[in-house]
N, C-alpha and C. Protein backbone atom coordinates (compact mmCIF):
# COMPACT_ATOMS: atom_id res chain seq x y z
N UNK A 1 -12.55 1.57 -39.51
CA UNK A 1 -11.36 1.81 -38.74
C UNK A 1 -10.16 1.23 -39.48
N UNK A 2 -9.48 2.11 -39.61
CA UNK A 2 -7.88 1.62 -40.29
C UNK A 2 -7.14 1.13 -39.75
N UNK A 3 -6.10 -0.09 -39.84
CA UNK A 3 -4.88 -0.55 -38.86
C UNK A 3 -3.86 0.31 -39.54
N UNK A 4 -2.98 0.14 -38.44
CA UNK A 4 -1.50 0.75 -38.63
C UNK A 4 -0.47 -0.66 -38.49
N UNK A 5 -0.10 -0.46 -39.96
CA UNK A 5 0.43 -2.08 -39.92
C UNK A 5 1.86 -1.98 -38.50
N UNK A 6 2.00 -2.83 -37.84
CA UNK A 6 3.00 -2.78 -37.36
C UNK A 6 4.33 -4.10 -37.31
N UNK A 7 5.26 -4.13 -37.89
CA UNK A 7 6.28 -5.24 -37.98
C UNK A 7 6.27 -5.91 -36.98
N UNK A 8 6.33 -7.17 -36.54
CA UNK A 8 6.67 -7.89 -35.10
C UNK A 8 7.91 -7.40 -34.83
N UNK A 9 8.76 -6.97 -35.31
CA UNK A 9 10.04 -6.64 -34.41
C UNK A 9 9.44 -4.93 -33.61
N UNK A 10 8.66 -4.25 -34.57
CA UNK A 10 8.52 -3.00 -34.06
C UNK A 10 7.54 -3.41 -32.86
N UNK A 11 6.35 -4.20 -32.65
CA UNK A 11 5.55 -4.44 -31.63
C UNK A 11 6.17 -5.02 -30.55
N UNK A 12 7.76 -5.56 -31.18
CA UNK A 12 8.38 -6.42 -29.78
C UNK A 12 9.17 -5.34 -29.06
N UNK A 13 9.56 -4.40 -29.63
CA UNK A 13 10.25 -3.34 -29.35
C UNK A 13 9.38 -2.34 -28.18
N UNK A 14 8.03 -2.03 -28.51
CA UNK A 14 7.36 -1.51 -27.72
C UNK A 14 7.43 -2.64 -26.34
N UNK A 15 6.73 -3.52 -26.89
CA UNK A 15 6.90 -4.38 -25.49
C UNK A 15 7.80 -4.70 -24.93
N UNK A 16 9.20 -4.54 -25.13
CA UNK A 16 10.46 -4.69 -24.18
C UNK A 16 10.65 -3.25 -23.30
N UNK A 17 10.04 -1.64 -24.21
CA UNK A 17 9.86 -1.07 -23.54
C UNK A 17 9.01 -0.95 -22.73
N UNK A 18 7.75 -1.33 -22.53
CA UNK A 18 6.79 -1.71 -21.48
C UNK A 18 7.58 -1.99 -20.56
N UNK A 19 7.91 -3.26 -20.66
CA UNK A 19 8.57 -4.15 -19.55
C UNK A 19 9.77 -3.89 -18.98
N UNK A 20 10.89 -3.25 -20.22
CA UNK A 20 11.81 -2.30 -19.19
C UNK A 20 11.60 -1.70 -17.67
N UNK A 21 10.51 -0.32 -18.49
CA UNK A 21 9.72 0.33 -18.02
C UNK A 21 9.28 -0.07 -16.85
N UNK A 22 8.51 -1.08 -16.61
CA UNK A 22 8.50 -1.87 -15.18
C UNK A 22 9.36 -2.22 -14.47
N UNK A 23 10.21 -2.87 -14.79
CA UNK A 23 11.67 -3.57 -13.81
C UNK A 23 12.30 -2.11 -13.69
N UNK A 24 12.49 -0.98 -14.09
CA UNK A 24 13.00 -0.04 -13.60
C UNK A 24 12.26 0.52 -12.81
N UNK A 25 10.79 1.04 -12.81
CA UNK A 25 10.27 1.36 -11.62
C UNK A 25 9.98 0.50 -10.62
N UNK A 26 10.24 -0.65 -10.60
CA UNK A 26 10.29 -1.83 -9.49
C UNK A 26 12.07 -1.14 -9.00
N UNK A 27 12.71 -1.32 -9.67
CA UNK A 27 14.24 -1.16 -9.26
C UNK A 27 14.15 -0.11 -7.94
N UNK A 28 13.54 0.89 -8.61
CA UNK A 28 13.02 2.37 -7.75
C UNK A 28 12.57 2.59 -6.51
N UNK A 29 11.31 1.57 -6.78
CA UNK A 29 10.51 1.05 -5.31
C UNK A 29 11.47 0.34 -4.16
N UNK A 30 12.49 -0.42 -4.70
CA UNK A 30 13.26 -1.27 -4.24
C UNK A 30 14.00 -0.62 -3.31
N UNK A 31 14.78 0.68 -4.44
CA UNK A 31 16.10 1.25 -3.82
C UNK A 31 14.86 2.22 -2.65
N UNK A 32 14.04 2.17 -2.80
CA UNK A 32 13.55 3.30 -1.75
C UNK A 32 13.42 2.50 -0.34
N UNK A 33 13.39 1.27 -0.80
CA UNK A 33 13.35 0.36 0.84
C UNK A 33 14.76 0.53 1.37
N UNK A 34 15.63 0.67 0.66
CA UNK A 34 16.87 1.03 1.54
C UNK A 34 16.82 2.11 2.33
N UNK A 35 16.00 3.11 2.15
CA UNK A 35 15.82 4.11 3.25
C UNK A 35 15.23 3.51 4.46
N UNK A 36 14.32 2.25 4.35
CA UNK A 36 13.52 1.91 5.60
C UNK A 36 14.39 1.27 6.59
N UNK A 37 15.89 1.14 6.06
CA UNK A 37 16.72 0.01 6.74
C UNK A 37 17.62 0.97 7.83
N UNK A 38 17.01 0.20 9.42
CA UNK A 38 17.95 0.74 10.43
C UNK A 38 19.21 0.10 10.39
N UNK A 39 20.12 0.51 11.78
CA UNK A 39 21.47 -0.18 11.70
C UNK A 39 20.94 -1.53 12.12
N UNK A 40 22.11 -2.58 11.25
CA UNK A 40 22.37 -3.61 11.42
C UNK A 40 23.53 -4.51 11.68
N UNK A 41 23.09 -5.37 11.47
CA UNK A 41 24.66 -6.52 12.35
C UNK A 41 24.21 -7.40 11.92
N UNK A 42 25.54 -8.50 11.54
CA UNK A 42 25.28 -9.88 10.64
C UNK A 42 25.03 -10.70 11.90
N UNK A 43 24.33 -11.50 12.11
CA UNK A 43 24.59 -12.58 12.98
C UNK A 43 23.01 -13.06 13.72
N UNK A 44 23.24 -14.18 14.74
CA UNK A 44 21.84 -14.52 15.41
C UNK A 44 22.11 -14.40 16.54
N UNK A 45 21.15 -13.88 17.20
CA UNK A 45 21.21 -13.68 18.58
C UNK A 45 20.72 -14.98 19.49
N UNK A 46 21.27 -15.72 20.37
CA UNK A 46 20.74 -16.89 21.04
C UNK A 46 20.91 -16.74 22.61
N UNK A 47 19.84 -17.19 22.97
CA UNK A 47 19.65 -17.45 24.37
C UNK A 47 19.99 -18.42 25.21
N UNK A 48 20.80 -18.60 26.00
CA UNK A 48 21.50 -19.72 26.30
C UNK A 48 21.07 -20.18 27.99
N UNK A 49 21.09 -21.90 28.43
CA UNK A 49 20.95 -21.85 29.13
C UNK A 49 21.81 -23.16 29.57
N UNK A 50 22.69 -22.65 30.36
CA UNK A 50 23.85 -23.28 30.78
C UNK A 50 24.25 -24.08 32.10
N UNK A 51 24.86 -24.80 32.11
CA UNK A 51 24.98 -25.83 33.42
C UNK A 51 26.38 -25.09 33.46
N UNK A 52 26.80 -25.35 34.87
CA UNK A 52 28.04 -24.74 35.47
C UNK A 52 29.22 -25.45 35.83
N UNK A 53 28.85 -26.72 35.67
CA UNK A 53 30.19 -27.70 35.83
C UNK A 53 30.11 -28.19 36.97
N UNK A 54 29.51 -27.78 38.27
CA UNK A 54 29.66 -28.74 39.36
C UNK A 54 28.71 -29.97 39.66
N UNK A 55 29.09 -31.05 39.74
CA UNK A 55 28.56 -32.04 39.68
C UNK A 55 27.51 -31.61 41.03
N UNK A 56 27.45 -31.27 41.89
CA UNK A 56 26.61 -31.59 42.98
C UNK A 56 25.26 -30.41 42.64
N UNK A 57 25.49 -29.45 41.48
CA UNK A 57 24.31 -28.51 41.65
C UNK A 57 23.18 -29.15 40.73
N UNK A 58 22.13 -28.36 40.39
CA UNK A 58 20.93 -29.26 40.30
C UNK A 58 20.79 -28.97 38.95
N UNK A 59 21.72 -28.15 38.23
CA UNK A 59 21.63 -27.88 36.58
C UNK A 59 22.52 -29.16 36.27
N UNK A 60 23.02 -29.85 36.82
CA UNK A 60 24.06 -30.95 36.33
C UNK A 60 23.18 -32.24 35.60
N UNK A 61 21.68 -32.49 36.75
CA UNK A 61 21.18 -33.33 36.53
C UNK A 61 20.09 -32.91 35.95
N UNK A 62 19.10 -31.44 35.99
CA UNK A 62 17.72 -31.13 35.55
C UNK A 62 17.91 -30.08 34.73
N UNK A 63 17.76 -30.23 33.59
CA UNK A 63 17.81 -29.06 32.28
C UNK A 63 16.45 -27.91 32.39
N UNK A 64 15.92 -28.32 33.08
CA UNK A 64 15.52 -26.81 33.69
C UNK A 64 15.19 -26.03 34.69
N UNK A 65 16.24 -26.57 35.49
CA UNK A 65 17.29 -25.91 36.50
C UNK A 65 18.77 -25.29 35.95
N UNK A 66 18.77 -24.96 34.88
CA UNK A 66 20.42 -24.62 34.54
C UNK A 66 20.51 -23.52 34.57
N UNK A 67 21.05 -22.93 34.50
CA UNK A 67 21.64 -21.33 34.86
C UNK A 67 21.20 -19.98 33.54
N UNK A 68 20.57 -19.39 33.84
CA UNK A 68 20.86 -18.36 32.84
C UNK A 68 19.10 -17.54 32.84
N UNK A 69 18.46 -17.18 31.58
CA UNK A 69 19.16 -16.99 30.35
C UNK A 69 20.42 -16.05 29.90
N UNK A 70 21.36 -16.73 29.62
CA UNK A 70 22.50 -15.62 29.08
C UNK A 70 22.37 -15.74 27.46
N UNK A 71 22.53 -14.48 27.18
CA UNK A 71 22.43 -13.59 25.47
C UNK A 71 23.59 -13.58 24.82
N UNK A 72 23.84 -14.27 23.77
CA UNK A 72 24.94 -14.07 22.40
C UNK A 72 24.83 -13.96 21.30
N UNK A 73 25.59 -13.01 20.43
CA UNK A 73 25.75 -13.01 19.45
C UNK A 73 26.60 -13.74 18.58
N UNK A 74 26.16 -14.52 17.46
CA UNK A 74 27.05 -15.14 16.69
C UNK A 74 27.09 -15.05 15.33
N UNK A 75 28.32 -15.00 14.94
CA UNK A 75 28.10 -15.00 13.21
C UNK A 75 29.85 -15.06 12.60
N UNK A 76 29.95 -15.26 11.42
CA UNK A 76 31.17 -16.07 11.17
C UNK A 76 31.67 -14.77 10.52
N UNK A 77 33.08 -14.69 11.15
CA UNK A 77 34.50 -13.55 10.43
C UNK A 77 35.46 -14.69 10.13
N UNK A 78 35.90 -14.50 8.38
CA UNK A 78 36.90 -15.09 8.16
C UNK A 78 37.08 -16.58 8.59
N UNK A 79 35.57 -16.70 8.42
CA UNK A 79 35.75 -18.30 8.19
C UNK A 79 35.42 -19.10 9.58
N UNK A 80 35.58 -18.39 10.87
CA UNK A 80 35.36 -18.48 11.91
C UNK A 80 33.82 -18.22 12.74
N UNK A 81 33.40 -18.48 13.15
CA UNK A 81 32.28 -18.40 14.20
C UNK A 81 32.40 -17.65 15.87
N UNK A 82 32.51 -16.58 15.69
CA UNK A 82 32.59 -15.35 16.75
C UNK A 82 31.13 -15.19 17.33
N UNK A 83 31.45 -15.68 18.77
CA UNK A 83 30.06 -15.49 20.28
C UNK A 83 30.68 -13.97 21.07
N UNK A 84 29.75 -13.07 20.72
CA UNK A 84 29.47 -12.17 22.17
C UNK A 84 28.78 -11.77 22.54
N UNK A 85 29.14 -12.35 24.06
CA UNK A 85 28.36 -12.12 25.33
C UNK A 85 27.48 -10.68 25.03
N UNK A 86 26.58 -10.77 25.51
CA UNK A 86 25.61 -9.77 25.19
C UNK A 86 24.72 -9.30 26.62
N UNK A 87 24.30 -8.49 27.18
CA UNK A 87 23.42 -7.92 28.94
C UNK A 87 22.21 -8.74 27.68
N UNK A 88 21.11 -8.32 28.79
CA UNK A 88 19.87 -9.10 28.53
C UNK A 88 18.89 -7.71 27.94
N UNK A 89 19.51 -6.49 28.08
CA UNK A 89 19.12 -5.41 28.20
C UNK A 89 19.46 -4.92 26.33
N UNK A 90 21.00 -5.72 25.73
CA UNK A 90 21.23 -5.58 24.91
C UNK A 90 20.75 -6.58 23.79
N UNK A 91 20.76 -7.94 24.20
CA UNK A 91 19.86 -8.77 23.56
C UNK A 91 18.50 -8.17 22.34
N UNK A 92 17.80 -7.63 22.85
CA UNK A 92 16.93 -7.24 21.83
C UNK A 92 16.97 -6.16 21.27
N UNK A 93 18.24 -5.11 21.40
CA UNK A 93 18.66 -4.25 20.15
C UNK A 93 19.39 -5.17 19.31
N UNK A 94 20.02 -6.06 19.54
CA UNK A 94 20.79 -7.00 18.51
C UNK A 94 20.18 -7.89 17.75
N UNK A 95 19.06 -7.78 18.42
CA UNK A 95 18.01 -9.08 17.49
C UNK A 95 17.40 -8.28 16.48
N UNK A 96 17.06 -7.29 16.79
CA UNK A 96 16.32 -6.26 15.65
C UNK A 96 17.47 -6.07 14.85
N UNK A 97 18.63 -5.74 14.92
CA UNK A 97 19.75 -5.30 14.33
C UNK A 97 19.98 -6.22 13.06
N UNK A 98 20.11 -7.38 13.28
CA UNK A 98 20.19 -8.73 13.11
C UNK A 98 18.78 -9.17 12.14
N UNK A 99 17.55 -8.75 12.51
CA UNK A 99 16.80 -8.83 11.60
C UNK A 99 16.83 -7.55 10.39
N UNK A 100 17.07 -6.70 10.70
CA UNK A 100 17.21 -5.72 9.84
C UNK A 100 18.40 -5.89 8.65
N UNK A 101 19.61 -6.87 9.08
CA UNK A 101 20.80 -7.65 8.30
C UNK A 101 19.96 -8.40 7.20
N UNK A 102 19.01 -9.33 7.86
CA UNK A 102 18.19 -10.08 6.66
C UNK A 102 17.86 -9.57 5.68
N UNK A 103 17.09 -8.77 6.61
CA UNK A 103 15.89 -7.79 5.05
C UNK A 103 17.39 -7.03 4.55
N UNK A 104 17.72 -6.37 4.82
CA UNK A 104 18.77 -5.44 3.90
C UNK A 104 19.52 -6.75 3.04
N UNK A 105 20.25 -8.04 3.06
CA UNK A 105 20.11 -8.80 2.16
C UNK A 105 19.42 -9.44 1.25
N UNK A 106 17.76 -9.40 1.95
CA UNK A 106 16.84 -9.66 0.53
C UNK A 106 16.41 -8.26 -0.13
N UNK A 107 16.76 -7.09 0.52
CA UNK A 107 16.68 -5.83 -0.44
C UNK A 107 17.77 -6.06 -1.55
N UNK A 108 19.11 -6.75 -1.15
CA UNK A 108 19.85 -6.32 -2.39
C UNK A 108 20.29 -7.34 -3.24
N UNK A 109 19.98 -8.46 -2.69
CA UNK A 109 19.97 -9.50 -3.62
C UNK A 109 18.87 -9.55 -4.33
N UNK A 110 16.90 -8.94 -4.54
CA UNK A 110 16.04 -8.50 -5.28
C UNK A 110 16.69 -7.20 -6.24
N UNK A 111 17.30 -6.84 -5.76
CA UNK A 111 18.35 -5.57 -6.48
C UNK A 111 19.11 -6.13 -7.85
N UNK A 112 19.54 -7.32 -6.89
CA UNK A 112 21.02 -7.75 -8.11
C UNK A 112 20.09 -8.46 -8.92
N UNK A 113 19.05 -9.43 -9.04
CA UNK A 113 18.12 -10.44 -9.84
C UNK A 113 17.45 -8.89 -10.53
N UNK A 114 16.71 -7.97 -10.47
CA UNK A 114 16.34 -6.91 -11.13
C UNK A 114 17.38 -5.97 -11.59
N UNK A 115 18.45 -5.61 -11.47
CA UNK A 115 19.67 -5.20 -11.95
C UNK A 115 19.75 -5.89 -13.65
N UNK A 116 20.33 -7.30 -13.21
CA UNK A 116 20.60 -8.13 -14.53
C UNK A 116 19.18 -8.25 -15.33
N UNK A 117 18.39 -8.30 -14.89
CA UNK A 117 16.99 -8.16 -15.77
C UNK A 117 17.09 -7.06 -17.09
N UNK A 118 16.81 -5.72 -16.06
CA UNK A 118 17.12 -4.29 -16.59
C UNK A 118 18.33 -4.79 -17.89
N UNK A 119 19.44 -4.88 -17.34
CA UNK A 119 20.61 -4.97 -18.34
C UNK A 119 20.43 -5.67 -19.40
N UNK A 120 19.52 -6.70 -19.18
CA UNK A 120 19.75 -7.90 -20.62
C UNK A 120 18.93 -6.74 -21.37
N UNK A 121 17.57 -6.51 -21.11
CA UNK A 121 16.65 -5.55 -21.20
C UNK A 121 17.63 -4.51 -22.09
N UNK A 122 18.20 -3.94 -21.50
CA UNK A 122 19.00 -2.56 -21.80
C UNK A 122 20.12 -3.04 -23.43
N UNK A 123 20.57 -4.28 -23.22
CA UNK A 123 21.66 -4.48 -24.16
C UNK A 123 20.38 -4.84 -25.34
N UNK A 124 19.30 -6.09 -25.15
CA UNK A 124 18.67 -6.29 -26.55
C UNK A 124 18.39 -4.65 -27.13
N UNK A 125 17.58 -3.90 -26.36
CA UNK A 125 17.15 -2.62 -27.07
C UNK A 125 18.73 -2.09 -27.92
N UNK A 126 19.87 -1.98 -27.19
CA UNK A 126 20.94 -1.36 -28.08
C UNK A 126 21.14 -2.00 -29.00
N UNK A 127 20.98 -3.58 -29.10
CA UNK A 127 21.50 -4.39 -30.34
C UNK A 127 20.56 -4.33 -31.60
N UNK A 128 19.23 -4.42 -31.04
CA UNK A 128 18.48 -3.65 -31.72
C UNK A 128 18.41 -2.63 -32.66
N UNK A 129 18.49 -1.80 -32.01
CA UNK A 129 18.75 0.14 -32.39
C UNK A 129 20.28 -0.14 -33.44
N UNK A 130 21.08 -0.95 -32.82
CA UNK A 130 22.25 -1.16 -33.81
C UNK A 130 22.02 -1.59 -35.18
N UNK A 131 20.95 -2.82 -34.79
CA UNK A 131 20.66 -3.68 -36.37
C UNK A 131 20.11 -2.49 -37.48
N UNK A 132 19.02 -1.63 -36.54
CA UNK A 132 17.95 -0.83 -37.45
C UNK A 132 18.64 0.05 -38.39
């Protein structure tokens, strides 16, 4: 059996295309999870359970006797921290909403870390191809 001599730069060359090759069809798989993503909304949904201010009722003194559960949404505009009131009915479309915010941020921040991968990827092969 004969070898085919091959240069280490030419064997490194294949193997950056290998591995390109991968982080771009990962990229692929990735962008296709953006199809799985319903509507969303930044924020956490919390359940609240509230005393009412009058000293003589029985949420004043026993925390679980206090009033509620009442449903809010919160999440920060411009630096600020914005609550709304939410039915109890709406509560758990906002929580899904809200989880669906997550994942669509770890979809695209796995995006941007495989993005710059690809690219370094993409520039050695041109500097490469330049030297040759």
């Amino acid at each position: 059996m004969s070898r085919i001599p091959v240069s280490k730069s030419g064997a490194r060359s294949v193997e950056r295309d290998a591995s390109l090759g991968r982080h771009e069809q990962r990229f692929l798989e990735l962008k296709r999870g953006l199809e799985q993503i319903e509507c969303f909304c930044k924020g956490t949904v919390l359940k609240r359970m509230m005393k009412c201010g009058k000293a003589q009722c029985a949420c004043a003194t026993d925390a679980t006797k206090r009033h509620g559960p009442y449903f809010e949404l919160t999440y920060k505009a411009n630096g600020k921290t914005v609550n709304v009131k939410l039915s109890p009915e709406a509560a758990p479309l906002y929580r899904a909403a809200a989880q669906q915010y997550r994942k669509l941020k770890t979809l695209i921040n796995r995006l941007d870390k495989l993005s710059k991968t690809i690219l370094r990827h993409q520039a050695k092969l041109a500097e490469s191809t330049r030297q040759d």
